[in-house]
N, C-alpha and C. Protein backbone atom coordinates (compact mmCIF):
# COMPACT_ATOMS: atom_id res chain seq x y z
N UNK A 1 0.82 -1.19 0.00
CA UNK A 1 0.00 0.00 0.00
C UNK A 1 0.87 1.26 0.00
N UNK A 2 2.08 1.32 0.49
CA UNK A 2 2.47 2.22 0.68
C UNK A 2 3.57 2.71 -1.09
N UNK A 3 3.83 1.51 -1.48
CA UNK A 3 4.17 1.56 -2.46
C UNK A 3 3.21 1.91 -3.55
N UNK A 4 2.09 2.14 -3.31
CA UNK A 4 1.50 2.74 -4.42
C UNK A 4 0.98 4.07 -3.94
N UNK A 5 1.06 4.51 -2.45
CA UNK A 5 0.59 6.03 -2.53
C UNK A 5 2.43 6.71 -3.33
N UNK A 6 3.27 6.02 -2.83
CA UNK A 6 4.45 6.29 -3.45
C UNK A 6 4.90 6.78 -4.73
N UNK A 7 3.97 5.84 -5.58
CA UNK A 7 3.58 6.14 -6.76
C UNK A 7 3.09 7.07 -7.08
N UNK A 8 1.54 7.32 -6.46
CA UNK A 8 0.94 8.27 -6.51
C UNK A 8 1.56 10.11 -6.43
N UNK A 9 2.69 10.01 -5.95
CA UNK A 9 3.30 10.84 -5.40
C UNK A 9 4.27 11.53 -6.06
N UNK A 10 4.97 11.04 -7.16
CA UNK A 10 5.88 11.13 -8.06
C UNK A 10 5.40 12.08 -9.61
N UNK A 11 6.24 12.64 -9.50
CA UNK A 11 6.09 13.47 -10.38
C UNK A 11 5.84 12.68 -12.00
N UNK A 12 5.29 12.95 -12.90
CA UNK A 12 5.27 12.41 -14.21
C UNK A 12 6.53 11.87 -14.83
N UNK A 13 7.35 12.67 -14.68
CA UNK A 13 8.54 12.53 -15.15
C UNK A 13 9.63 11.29 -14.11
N UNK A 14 8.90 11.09 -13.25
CA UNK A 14 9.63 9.92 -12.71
C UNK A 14 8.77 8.69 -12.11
N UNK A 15 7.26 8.84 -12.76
CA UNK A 15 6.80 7.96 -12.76
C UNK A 15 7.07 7.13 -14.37
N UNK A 16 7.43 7.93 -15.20
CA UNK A 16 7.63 7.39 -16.37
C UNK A 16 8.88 7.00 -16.45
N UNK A 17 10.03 6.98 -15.86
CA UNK A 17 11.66 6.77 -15.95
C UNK A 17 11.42 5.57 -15.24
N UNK A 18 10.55 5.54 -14.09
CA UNK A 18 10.55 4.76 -12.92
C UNK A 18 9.83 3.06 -13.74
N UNK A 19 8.76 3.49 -14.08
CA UNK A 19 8.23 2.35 -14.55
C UNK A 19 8.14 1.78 -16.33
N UNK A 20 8.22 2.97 -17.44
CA UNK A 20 7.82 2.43 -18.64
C UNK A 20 8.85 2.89 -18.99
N UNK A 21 9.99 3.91 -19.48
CA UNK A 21 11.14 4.14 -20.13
C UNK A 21 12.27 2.86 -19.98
N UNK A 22 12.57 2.28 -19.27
CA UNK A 22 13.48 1.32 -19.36
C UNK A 22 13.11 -0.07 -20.39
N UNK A 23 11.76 -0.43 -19.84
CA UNK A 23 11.33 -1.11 -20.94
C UNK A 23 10.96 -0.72 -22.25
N UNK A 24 10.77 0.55 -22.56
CA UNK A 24 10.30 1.15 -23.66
C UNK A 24 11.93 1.22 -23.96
N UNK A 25 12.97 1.60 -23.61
CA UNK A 25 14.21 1.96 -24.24
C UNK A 25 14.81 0.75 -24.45
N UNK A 26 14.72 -0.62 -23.78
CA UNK A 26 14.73 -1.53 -24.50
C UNK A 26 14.10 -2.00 -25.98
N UNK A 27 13.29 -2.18 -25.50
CA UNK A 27 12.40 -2.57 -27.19
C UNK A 27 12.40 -1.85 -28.28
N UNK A 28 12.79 -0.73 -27.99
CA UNK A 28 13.42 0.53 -29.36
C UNK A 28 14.78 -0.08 -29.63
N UNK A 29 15.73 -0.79 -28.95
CA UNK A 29 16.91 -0.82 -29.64
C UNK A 29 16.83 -2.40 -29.50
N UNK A 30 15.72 -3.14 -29.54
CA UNK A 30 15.33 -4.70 -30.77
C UNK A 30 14.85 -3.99 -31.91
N UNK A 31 14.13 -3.18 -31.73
CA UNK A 31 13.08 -2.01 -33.07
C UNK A 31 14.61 -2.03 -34.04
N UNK A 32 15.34 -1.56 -33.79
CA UNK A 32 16.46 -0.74 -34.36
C UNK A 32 17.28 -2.15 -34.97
N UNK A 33 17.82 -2.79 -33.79
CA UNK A 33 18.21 -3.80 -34.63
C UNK A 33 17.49 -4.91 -35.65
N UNK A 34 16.51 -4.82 -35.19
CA UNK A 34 15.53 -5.95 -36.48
C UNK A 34 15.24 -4.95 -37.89
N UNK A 35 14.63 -3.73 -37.48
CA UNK A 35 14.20 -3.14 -38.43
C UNK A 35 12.88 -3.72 -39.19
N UNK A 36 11.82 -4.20 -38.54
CA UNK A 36 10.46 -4.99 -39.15
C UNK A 36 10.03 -3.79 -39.97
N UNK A 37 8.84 -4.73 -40.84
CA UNK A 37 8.45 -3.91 -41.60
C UNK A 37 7.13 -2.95 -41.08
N UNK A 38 6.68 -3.86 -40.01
CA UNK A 38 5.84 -3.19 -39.36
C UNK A 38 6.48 -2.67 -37.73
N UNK A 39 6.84 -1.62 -37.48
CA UNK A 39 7.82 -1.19 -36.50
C UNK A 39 6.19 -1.23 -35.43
N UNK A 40 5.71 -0.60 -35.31
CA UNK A 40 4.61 -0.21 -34.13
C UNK A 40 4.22 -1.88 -33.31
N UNK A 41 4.11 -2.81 -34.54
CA UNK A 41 3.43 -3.83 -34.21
C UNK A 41 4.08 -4.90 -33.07
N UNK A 42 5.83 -4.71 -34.02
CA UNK A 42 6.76 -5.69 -33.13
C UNK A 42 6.71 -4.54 -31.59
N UNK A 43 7.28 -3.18 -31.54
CA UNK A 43 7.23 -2.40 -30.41
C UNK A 43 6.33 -3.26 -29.31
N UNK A 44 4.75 -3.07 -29.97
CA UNK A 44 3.74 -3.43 -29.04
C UNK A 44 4.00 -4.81 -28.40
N UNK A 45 4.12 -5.97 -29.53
CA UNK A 45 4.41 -7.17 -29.32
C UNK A 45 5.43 -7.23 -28.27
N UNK A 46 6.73 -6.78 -28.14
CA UNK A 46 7.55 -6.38 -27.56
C UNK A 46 7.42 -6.13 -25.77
N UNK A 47 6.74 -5.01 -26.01
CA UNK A 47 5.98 -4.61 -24.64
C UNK A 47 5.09 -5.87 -23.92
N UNK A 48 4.27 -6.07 -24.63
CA UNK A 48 3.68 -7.17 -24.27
C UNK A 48 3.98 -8.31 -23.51
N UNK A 49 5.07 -8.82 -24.69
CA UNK A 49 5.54 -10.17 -23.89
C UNK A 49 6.84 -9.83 -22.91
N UNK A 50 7.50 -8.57 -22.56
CA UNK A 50 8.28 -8.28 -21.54
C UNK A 50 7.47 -7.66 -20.64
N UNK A 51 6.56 -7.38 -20.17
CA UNK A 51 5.94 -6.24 -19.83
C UNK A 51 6.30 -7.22 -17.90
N UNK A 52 6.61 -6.44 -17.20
CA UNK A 52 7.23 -7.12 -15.60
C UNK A 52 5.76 -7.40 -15.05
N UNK A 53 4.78 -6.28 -15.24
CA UNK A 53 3.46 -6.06 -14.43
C UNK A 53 2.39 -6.70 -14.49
N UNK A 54 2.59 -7.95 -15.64
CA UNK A 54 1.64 -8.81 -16.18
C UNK A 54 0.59 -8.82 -15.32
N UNK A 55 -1.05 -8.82 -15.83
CA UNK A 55 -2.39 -9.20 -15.20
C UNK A 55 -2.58 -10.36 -15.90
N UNK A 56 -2.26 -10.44 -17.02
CA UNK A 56 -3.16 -11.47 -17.57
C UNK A 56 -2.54 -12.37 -18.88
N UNK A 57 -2.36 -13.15 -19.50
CA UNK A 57 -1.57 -13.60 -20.72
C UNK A 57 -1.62 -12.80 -21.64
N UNK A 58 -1.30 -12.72 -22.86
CA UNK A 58 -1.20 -11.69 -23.98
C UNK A 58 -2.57 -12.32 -24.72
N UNK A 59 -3.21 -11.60 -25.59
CA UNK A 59 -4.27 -12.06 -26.40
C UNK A 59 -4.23 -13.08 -27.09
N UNK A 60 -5.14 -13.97 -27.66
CA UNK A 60 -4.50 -15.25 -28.50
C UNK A 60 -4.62 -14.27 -29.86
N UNK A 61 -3.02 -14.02 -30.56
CA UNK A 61 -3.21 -14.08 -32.11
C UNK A 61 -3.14 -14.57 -33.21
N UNK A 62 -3.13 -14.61 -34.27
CA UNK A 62 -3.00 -15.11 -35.47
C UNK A 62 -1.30 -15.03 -35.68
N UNK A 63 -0.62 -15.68 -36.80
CA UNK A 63 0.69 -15.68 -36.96
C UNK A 63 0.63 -15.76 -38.11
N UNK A 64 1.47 -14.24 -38.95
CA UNK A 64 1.20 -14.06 -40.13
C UNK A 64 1.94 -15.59 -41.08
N UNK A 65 1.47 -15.27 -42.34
CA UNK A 65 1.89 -16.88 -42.84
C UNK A 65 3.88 -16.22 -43.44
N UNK A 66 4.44 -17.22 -43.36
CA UNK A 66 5.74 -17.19 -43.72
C UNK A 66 5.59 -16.94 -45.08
N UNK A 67 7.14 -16.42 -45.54
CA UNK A 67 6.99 -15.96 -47.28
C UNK A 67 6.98 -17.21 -47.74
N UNK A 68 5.76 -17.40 -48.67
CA UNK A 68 6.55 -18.55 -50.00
C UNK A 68 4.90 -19.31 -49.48
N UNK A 69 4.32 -18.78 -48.33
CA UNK A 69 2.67 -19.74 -47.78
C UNK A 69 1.47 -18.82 -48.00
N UNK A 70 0.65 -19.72 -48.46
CA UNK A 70 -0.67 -18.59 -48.95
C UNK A 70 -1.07 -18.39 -47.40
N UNK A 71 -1.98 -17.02 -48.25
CA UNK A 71 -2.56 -16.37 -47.00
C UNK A 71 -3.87 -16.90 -46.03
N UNK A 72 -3.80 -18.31 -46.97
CA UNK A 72 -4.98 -19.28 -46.74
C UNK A 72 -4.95 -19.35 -44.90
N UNK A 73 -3.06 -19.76 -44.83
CA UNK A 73 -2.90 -20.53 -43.60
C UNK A 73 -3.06 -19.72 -42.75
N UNK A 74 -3.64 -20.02 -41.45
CA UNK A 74 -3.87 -19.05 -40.66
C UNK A 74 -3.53 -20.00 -39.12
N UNK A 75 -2.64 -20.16 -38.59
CA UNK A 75 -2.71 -21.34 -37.62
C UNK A 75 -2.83 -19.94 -36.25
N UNK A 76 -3.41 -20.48 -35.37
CA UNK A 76 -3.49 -19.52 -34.21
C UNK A 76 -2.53 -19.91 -33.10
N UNK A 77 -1.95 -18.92 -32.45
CA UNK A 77 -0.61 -19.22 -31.86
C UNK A 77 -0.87 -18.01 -30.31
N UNK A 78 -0.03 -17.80 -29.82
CA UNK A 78 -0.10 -16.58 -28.48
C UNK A 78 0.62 -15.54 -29.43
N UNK A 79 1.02 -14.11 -28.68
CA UNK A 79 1.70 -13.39 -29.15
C UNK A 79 3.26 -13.87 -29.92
N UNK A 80 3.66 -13.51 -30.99
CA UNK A 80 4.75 -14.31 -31.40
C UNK A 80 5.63 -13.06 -30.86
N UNK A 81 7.23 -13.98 -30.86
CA UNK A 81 8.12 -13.38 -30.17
C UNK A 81 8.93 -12.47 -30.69
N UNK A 82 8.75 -11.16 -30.95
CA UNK A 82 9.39 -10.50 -31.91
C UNK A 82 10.65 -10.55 -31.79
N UNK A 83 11.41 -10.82 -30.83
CA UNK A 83 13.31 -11.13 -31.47
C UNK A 83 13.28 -12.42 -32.11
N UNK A 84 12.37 -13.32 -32.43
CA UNK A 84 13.19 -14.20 -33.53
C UNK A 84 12.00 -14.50 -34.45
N UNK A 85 10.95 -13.92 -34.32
CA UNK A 85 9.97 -13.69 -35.76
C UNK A 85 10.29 -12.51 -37.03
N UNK A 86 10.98 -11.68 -35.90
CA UNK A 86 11.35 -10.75 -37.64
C UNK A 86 11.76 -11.43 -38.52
N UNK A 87 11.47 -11.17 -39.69
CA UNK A 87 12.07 -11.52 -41.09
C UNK A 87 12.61 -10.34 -41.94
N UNK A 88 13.69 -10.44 -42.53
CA UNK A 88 14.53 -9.49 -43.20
C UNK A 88 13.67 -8.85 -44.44
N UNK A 89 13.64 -7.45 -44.38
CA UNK A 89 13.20 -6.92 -45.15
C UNK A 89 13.92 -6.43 -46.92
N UNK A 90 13.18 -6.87 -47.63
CA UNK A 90 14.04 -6.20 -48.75
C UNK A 90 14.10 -4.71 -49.34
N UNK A 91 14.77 -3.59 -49.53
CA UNK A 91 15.07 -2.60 -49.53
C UNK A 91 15.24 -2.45 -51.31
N UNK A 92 14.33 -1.99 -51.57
CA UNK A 92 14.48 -1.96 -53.17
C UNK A 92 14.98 0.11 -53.34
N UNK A 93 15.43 0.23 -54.18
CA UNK A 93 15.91 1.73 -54.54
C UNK A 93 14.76 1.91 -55.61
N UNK A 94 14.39 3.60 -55.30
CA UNK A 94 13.70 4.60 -56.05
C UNK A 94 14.13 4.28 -57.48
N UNK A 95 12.34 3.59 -58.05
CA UNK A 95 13.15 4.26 -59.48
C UNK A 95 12.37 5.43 -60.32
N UNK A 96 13.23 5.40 -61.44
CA UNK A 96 13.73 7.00 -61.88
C UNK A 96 11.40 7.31 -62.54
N UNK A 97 10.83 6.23 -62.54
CA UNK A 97 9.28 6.10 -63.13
C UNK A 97 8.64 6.92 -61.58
N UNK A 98 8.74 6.46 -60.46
CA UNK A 98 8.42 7.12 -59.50
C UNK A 98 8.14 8.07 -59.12
């Protein structure tokens, strides 16, 4: 109890250093090193499955289909683990029709 009037007590700026910036400054530099194509999604995913404060399991989601599998497949899985679900993105250059 006392640890949460504690809380209560703290200025914004160190309720946010205190509890979500460390984990948030983690998962920006998996963001950085994976580079997904969908950045927001892995972030969230991210948060999710590190998150210390857990209430409850992560949602059941879908798991997009791997390259080269129709979009038929849809197998249902928990949150997937964004450090070893990224897949490498290909980086094509501007062309001159553009």
């Amino acid at each position: 109890m006392n640890e949460r009037i504690e809380v209560k007590a703290m200025t914004v700026r160190q309720y946010l250093e205190s509890t979500v910036v460390p984990l948030l400054l983690q998962g920006l530099q998996y963001l950085v090193l994976e580079r997904p194509t969908n950045p927001v999604e892995y972030l969230a995913a991210f948060l999710l499955k590190n998150n210390p404060h857990k209430l409850e399991p992560p949602l059941e989601v879908k798991e997009l289909p791997k390259e080269g599998e129709s979009k038929e497949a849809e197998p249902a899985s928990t949150f997937p683990d964004p450090i070893f679900t990224a897949r490498p993105v290909e980086v094509k250059a501007p062309s001159e029709a553009d």
